[in-house]
C-alpha atoms as a PDB file:
ATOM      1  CA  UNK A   1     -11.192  26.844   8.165  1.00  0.00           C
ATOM      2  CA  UNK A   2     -10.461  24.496   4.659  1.00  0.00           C
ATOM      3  CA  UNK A   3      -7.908  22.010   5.383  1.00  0.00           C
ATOM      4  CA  UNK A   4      -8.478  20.880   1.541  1.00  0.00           C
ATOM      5  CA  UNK A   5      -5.150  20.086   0.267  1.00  0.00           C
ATOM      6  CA  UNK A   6      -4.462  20.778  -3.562  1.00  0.00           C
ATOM      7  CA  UNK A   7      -3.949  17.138  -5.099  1.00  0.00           C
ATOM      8  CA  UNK A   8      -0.706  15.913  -5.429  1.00  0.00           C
ATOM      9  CA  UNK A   9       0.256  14.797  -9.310  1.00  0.00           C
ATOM     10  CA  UNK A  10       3.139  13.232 -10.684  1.00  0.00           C
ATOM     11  CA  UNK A  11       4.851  12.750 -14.206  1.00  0.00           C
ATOM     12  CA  UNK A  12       8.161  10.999 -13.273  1.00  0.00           C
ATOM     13  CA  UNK A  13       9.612   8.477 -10.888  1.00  0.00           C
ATOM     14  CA  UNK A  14      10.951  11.107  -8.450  1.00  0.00           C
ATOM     15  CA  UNK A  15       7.811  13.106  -8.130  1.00  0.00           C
ATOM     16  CA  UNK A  16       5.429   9.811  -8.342  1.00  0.00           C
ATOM     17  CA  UNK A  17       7.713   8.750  -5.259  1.00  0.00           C
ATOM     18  CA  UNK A  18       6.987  11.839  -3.379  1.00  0.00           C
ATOM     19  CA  UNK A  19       2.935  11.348  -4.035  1.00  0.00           C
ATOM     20  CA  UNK A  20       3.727   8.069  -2.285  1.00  0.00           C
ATOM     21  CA  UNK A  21       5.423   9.189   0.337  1.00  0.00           C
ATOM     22  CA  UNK A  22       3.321  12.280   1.351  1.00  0.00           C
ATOM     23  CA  UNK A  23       1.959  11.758   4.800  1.00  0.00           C
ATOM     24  CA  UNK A  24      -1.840  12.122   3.628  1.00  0.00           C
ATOM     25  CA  UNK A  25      -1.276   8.907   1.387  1.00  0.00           C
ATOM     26  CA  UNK A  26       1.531   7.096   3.422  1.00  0.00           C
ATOM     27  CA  UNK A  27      -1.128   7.067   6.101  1.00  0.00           C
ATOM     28  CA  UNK A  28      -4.104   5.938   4.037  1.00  0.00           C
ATOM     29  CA  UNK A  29      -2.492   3.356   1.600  1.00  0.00           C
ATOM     30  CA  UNK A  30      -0.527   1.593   5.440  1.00  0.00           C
ATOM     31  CA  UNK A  31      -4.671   1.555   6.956  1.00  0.00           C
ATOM     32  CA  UNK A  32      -5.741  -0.022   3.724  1.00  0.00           C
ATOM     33  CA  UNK A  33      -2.377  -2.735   4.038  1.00  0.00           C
ATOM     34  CA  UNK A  34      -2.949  -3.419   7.789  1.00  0.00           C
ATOM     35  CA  UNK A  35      -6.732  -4.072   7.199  1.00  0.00           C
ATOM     36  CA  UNK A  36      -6.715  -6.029   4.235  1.00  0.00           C
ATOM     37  CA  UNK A  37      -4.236  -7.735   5.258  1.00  0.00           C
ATOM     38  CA  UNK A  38      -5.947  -8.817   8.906  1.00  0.00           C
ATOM     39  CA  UNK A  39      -8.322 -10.180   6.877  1.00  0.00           C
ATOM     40  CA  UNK A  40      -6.390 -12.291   4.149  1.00  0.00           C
ATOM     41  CA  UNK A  41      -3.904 -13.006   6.817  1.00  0.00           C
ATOM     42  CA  UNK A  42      -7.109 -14.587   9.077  1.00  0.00           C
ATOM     43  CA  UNK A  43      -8.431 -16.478   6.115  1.00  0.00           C
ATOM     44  CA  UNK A  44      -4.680 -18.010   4.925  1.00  0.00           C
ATOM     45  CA  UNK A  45      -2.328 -18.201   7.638  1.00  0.00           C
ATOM     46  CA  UNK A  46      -3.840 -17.535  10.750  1.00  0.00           C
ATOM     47  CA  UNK A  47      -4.672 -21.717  11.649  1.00  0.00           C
ATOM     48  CA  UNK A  48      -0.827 -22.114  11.020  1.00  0.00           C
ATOM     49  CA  UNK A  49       0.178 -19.433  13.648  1.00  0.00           C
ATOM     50  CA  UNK A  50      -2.093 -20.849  16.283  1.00  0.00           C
ATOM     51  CA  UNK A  51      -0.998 -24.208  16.148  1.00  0.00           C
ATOM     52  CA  UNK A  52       2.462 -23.639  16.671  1.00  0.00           C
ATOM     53  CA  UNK A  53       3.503 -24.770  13.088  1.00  0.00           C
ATOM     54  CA  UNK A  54       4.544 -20.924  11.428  1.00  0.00           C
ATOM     55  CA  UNK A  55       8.168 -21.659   9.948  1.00  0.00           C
ATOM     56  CA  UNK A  56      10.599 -19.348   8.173  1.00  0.00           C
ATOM     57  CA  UNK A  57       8.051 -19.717   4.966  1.00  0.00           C
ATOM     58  CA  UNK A  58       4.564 -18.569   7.393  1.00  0.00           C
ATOM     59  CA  UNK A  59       5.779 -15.697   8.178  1.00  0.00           C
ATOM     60  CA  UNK A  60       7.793 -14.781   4.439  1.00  0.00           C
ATOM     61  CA  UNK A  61       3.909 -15.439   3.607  1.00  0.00           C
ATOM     62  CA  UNK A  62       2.575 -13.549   6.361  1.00  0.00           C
ATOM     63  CA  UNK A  63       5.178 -10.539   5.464  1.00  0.00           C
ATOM     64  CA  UNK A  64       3.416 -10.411   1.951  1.00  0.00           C
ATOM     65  CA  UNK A  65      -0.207 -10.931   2.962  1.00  0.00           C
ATOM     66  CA  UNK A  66       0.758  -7.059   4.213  1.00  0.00           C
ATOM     67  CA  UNK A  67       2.984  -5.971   1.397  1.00  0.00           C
ATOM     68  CA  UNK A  68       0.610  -6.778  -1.659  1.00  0.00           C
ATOM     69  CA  UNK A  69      -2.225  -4.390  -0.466  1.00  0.00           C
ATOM     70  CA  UNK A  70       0.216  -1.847  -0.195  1.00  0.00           C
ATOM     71  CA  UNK A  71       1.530  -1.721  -3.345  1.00  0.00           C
ATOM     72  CA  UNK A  72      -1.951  -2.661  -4.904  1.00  0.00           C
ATOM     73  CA  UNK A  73      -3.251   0.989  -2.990  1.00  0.00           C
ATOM     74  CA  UNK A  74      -0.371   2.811  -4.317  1.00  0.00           C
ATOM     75  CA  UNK A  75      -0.516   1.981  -7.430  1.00  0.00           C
ATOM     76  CA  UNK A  76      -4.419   2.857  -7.409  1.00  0.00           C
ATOM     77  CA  UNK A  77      -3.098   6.394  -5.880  1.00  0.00           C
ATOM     78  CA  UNK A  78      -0.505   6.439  -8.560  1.00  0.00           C
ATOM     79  CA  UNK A  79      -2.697   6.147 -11.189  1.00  0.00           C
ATOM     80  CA  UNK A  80      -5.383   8.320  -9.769  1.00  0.00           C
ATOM     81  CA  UNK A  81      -3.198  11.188  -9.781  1.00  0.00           C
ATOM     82  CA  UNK A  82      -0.757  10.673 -12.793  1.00  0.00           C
ATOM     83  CA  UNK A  83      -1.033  14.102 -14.689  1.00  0.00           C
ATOM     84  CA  UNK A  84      -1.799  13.382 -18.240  1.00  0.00           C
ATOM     85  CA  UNK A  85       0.170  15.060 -21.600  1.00  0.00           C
ATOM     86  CA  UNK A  86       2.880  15.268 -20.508  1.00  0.00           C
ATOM     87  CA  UNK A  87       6.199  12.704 -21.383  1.00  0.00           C
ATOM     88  CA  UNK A  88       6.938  10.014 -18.518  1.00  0.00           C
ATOM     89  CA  UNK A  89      11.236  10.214 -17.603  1.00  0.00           C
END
């Protein structure tokens, strides 16, 4: 049995958005987020949290500790995949 999936490409927003949002990816590029972010999370912000002094800021901090690794993996998808010759929209 193959469960090889053809490769998703893209050459515009809309279809580079549906690379991103394909299942395979979605679930690969959110592991990627949740562990590198554990770890910068530990090394930055993780003191403040357990001594009772996270404000509004900690946790606008701790929300991007998670968000940057995402878009850091998608992009890396994004450009793994872009299909070459052809115009971007």
């Amino acid at each position: 049995m193959n469960n090889t999936e053809p490769q998703l490409t893209w050459c515009c927003t809309s279809e580079a958005l549906r690379v991103v949002v394909h299942r395979r990816n979605l679930t690969r590029t959110i592991v990627i987020a949740l562990l590198v972010g554990s770890v910068l999370f530990a090394i930055n912000q993780l003191d403040v949290v357990i001594s009772g002094h996270a404000d509004a800021g900690t946790w606008i901090k701790i929300g991007l500790t998670y968000l940057v690794p995402f878009c850091v993996a998608n992009i890396g998808l994004l450009l793994g995949c872009r299909r070459r010759g052809e115009p971007e929209h």
